[in-house]
Structure formats: structure tokens, C-alpha cells
PDB file of N, CA and C in Angstrom:
ATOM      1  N   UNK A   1      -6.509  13.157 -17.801  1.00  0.00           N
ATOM      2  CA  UNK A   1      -7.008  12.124 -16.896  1.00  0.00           C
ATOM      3  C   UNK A   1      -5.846  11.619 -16.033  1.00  0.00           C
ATOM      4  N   UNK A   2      -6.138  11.592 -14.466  1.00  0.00           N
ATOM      5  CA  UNK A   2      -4.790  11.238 -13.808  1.00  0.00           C
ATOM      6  C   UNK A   2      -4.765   9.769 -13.780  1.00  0.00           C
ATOM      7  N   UNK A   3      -3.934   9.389 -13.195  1.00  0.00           N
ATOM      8  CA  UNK A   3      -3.828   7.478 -13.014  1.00  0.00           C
ATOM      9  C   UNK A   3      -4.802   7.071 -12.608  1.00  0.00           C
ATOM     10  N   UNK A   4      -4.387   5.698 -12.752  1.00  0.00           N
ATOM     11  CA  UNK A   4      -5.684   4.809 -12.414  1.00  0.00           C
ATOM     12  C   UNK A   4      -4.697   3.901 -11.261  1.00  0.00           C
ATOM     13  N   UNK A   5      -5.213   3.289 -10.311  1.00  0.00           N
ATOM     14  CA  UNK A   5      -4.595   2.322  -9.403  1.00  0.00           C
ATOM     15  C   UNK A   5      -4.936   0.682  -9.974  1.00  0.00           C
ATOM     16  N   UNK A   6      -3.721  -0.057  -9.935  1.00  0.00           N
ATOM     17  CA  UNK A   6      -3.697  -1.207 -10.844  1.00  0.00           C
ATOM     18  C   UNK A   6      -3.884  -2.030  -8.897  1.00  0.00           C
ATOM     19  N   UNK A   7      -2.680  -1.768  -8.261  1.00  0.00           N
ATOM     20  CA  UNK A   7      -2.439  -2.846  -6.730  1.00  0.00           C
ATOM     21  C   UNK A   7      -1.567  -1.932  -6.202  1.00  0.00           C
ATOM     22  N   UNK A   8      -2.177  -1.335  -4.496  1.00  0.00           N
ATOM     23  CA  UNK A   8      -1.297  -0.888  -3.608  1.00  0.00           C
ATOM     24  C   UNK A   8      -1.267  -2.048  -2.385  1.00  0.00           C
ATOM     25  N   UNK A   9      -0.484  -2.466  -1.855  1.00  0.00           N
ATOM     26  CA  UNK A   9      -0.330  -3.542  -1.046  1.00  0.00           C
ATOM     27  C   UNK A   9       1.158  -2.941   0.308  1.00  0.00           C
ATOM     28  N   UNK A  10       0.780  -3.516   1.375  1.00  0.00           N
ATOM     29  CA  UNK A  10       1.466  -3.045   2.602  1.00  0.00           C
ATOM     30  C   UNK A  10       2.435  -4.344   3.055  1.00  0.00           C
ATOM     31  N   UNK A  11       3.197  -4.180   3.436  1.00  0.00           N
ATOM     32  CA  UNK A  11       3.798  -5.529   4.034  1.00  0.00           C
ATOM     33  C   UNK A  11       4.621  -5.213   5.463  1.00  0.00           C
ATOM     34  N   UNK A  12       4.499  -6.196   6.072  1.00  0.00           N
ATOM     35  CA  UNK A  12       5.237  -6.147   7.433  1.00  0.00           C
ATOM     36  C   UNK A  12       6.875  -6.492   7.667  1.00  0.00           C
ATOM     37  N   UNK A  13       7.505  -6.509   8.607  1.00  0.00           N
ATOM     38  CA  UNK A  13       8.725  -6.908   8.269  1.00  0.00           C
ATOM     39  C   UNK A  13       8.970  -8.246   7.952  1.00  0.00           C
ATOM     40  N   UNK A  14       7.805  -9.167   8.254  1.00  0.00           N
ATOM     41  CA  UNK A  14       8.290 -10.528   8.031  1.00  0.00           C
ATOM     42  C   UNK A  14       7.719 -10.567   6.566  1.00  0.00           C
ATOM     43  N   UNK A  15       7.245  -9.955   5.882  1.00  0.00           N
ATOM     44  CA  UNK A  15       6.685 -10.079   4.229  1.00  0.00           C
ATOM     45  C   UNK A  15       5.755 -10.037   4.197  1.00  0.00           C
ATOM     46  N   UNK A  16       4.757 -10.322   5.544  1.00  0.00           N
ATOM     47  CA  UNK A  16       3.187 -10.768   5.220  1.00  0.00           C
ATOM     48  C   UNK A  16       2.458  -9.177   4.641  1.00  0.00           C
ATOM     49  N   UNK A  17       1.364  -9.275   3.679  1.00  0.00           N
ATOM     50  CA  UNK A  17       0.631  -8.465   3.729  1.00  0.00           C
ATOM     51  C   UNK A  17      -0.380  -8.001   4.578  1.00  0.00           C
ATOM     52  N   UNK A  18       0.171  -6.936   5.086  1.00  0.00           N
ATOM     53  CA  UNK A  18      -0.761  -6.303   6.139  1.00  0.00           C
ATOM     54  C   UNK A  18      -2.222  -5.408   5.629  1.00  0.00           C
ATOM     55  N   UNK A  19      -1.961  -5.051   4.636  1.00  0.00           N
ATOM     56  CA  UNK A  19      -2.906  -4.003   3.702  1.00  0.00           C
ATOM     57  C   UNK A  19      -2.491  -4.576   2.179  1.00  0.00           C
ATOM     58  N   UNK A  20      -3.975  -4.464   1.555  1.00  0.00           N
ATOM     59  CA  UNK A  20      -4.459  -4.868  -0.160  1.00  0.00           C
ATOM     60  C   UNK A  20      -5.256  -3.713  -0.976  1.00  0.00           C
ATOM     61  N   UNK A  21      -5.262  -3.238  -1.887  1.00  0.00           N
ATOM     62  CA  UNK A  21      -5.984  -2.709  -2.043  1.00  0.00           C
ATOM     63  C   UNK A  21      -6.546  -2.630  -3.498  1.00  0.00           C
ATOM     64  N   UNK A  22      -7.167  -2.537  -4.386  1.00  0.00           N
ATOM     65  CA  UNK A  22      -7.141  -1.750  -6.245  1.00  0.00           C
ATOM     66  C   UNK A  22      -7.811  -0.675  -6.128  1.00  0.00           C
ATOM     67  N   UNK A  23      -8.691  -0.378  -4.847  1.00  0.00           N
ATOM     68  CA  UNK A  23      -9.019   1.108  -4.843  1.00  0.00           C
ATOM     69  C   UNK A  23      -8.457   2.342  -4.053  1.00  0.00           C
ATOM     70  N   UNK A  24      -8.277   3.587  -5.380  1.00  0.00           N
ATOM     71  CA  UNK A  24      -7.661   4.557  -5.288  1.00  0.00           C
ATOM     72  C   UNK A  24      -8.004   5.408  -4.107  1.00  0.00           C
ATOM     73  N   UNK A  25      -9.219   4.822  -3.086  1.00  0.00           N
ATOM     74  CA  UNK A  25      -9.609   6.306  -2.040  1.00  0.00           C
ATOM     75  C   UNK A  25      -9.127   5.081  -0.827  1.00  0.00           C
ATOM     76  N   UNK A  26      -9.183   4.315  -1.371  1.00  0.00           N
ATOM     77  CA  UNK A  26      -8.735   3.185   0.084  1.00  0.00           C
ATOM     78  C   UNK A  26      -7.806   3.284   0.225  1.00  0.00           C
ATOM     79  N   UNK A  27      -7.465   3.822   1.905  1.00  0.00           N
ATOM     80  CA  UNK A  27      -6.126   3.853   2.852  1.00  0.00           C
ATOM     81  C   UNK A  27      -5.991   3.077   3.708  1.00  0.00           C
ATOM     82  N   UNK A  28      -4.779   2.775   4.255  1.00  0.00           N
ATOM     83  CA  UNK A  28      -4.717   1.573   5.830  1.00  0.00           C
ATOM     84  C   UNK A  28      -4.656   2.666   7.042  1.00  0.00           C
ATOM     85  N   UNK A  29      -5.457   2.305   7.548  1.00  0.00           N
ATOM     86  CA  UNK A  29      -5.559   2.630   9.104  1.00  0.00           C
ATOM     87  C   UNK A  29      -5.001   2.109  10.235  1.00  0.00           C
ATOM     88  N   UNK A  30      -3.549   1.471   9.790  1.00  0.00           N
ATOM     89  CA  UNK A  30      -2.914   1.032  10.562  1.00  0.00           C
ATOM     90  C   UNK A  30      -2.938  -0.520  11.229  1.00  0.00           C
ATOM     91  N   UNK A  31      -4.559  -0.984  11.165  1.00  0.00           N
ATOM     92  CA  UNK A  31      -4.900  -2.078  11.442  1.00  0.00           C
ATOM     93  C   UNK A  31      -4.887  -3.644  10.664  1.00  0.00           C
ATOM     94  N   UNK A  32      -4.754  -4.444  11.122  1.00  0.00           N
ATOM     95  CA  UNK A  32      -5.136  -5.862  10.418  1.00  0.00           C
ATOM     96  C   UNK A  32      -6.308  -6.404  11.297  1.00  0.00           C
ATOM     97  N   UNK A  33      -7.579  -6.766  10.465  1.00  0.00           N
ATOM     98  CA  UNK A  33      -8.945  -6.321  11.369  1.00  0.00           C
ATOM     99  C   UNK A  33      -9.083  -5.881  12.624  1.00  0.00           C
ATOM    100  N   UNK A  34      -9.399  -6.163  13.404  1.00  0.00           N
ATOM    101  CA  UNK A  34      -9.542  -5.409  14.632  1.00  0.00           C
ATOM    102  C   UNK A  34      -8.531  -5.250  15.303  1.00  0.00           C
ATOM    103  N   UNK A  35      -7.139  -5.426  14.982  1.00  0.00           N
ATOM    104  CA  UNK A  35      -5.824  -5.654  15.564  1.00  0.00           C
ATOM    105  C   UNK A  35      -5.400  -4.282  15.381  1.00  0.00           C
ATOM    106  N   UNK A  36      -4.679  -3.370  16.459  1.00  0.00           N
ATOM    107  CA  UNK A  36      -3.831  -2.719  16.034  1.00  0.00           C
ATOM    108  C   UNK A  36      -2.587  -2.738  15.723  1.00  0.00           C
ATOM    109  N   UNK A  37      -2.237  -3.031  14.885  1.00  0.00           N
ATOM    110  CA  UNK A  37      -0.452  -2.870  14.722  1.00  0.00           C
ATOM    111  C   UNK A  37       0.471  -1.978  15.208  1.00  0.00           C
ATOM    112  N   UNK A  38       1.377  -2.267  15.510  1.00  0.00           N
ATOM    113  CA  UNK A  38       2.604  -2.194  16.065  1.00  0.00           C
ATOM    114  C   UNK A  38       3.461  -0.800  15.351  1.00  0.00           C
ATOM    115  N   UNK A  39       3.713  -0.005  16.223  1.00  0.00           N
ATOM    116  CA  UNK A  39       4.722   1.226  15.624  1.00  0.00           C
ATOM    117  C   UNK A  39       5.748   0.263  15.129  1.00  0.00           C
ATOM    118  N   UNK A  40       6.451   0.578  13.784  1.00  0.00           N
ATOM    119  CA  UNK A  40       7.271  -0.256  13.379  1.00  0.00           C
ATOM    120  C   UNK A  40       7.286   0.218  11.630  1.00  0.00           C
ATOM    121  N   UNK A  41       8.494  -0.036  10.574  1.00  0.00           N
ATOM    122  CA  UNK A  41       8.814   0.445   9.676  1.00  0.00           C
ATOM    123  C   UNK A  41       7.572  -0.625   8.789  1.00  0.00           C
ATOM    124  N   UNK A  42       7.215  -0.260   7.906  1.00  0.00           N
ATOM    125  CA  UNK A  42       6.114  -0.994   6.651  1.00  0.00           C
ATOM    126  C   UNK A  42       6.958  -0.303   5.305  1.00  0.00           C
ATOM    127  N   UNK A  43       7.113  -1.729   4.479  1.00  0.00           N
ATOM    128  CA  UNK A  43       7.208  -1.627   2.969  1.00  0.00           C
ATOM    129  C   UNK A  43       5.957  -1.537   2.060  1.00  0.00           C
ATOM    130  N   UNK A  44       6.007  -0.414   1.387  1.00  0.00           N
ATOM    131  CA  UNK A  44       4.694  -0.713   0.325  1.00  0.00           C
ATOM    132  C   UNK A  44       5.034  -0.866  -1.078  1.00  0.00           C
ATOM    133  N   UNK A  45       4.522  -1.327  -2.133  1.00  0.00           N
ATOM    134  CA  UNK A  45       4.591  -1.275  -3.847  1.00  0.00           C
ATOM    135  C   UNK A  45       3.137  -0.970  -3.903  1.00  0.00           C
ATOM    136  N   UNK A  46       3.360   0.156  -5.104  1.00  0.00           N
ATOM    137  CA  UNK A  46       1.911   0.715  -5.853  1.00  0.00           C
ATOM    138  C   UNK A  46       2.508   0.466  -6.768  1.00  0.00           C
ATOM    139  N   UNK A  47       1.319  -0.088  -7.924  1.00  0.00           N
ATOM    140  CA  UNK A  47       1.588  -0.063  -9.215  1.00  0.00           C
ATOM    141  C   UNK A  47       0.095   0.866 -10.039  1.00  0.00           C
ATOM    142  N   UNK A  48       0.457   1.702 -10.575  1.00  0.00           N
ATOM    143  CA  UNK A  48      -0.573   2.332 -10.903  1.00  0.00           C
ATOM    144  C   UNK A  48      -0.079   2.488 -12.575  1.00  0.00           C
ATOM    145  N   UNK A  49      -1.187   3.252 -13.608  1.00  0.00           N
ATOM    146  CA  UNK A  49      -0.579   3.405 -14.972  1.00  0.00           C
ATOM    147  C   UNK A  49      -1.736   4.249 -15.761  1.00  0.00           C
ATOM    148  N   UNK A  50      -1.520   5.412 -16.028  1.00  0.00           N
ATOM    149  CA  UNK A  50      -2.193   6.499 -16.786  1.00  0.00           C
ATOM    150  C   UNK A  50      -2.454   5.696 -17.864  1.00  0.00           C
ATOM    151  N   UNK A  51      -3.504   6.000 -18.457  1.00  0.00           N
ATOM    152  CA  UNK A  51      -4.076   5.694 -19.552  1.00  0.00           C
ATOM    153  C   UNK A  51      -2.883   5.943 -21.160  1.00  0.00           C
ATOM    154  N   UNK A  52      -3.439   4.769 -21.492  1.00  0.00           N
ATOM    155  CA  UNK A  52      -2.480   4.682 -22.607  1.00  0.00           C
ATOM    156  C   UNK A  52      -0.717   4.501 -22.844  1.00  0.00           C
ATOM    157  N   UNK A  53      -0.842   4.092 -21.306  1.00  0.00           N
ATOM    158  CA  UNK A  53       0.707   3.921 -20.986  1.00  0.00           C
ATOM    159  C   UNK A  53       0.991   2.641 -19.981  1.00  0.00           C
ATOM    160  N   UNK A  54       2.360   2.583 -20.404  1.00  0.00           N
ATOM    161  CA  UNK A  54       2.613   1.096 -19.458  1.00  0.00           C
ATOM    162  C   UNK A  54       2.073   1.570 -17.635  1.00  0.00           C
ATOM    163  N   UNK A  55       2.247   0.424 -17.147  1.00  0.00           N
ATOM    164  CA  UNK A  55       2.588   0.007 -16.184  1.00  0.00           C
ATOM    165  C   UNK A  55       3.505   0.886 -15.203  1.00  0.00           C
ATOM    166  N   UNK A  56       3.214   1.452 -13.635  1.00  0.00           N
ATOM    167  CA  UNK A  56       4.603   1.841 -13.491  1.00  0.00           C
ATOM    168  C   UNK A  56       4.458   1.357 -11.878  1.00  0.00           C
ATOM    169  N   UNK A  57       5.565   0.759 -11.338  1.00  0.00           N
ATOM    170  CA  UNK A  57       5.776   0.218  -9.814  1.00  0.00           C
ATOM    171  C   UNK A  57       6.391   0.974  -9.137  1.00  0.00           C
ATOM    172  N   UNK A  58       5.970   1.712  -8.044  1.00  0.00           N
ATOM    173  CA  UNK A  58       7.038   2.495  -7.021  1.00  0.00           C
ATOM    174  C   UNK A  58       7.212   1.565  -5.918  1.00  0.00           C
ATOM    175  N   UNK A  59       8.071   2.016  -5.694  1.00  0.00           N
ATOM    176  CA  UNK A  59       8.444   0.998  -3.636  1.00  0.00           C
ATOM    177  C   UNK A  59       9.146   2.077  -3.005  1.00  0.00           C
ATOM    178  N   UNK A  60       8.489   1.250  -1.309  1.00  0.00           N
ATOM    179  CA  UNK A  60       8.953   2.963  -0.478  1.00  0.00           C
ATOM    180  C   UNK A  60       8.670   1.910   0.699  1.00  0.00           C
ATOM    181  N   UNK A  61       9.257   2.566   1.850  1.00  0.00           N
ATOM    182  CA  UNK A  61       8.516   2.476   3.462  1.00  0.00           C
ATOM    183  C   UNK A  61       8.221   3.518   4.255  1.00  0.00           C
ATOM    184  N   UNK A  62       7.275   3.543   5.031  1.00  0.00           N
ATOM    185  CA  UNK A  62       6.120   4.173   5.757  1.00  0.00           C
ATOM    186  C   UNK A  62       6.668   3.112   7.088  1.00  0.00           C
ATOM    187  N   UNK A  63       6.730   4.493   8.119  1.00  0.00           N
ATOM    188  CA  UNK A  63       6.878   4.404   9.599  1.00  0.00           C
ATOM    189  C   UNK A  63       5.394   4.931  10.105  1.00  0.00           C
ATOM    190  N   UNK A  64       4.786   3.486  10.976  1.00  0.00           N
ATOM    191  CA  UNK A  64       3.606   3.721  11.934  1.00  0.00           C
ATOM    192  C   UNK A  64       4.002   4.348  12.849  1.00  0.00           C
ATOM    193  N   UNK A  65       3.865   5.714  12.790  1.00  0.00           N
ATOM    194  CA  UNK A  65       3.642   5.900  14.570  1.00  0.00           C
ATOM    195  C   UNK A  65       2.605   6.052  15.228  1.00  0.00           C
ATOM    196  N   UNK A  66       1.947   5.801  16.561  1.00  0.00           N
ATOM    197  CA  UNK A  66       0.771   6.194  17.171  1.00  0.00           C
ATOM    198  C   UNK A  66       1.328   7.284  18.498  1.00  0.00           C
TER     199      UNK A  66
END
């Protein structure tokens, strides 16, 4: 059985969350509702955790380009 998604969350450079998520098929489309966002670097943390096992947090950044 592969992971399960616990919280993937997006943030902008000023910290705000731009993208939320606990589901695993849900992606950001770049937008904050009807807004398009800005080419520009984004921080994300996923925390996801296979069954029967802790917890595990990655962190990374993702460049928007259009």
C-alpha cells in the first residue's frame, strides 16, 4: 500500500499560503481563486506517512513559469 497524504500546502514568498490541500489527486494550478499568480519561486511541505509508520515532512521549491 503506497502513502497516504497527511497536508501538502504552497506558500508564497511572503509566507502566505497560496495552496492547501489533504487530498492526494489535488494539484495547484497556479492560481489563488480566480487570480493568476505571478511567475516567481514557491516553497512547499508535504507531510505524508505509509501505513504503520511515522510521519514523514519533505520541503522543496517549485518555480511558476507561464
Amino acid at each position: 500500500m503506497g502513502p497516504y497524504l497527511i497536508q501538502f500546502i504552497i506558500y508564497n514568498r511572503f509566507g502566505q499560503i497560496v495552496f492547501k490541500t489533504t487530498d492526494i489527486n489535488n494539484g495547484w494550478d497556479g492560481m489563488i481563486g480566480d487570480e493568476i499568480q505571478n511567475m516567481d519561486s514557491y516553497v512547499w511541505i508535504c507531510t505524508y506517512q505509509f501505513e504503520e509508520q511515522n510521519p514523514v515532512v519533505k520541503k522543496g521549491t517549485v518555480v511558476l513559469v507561464r
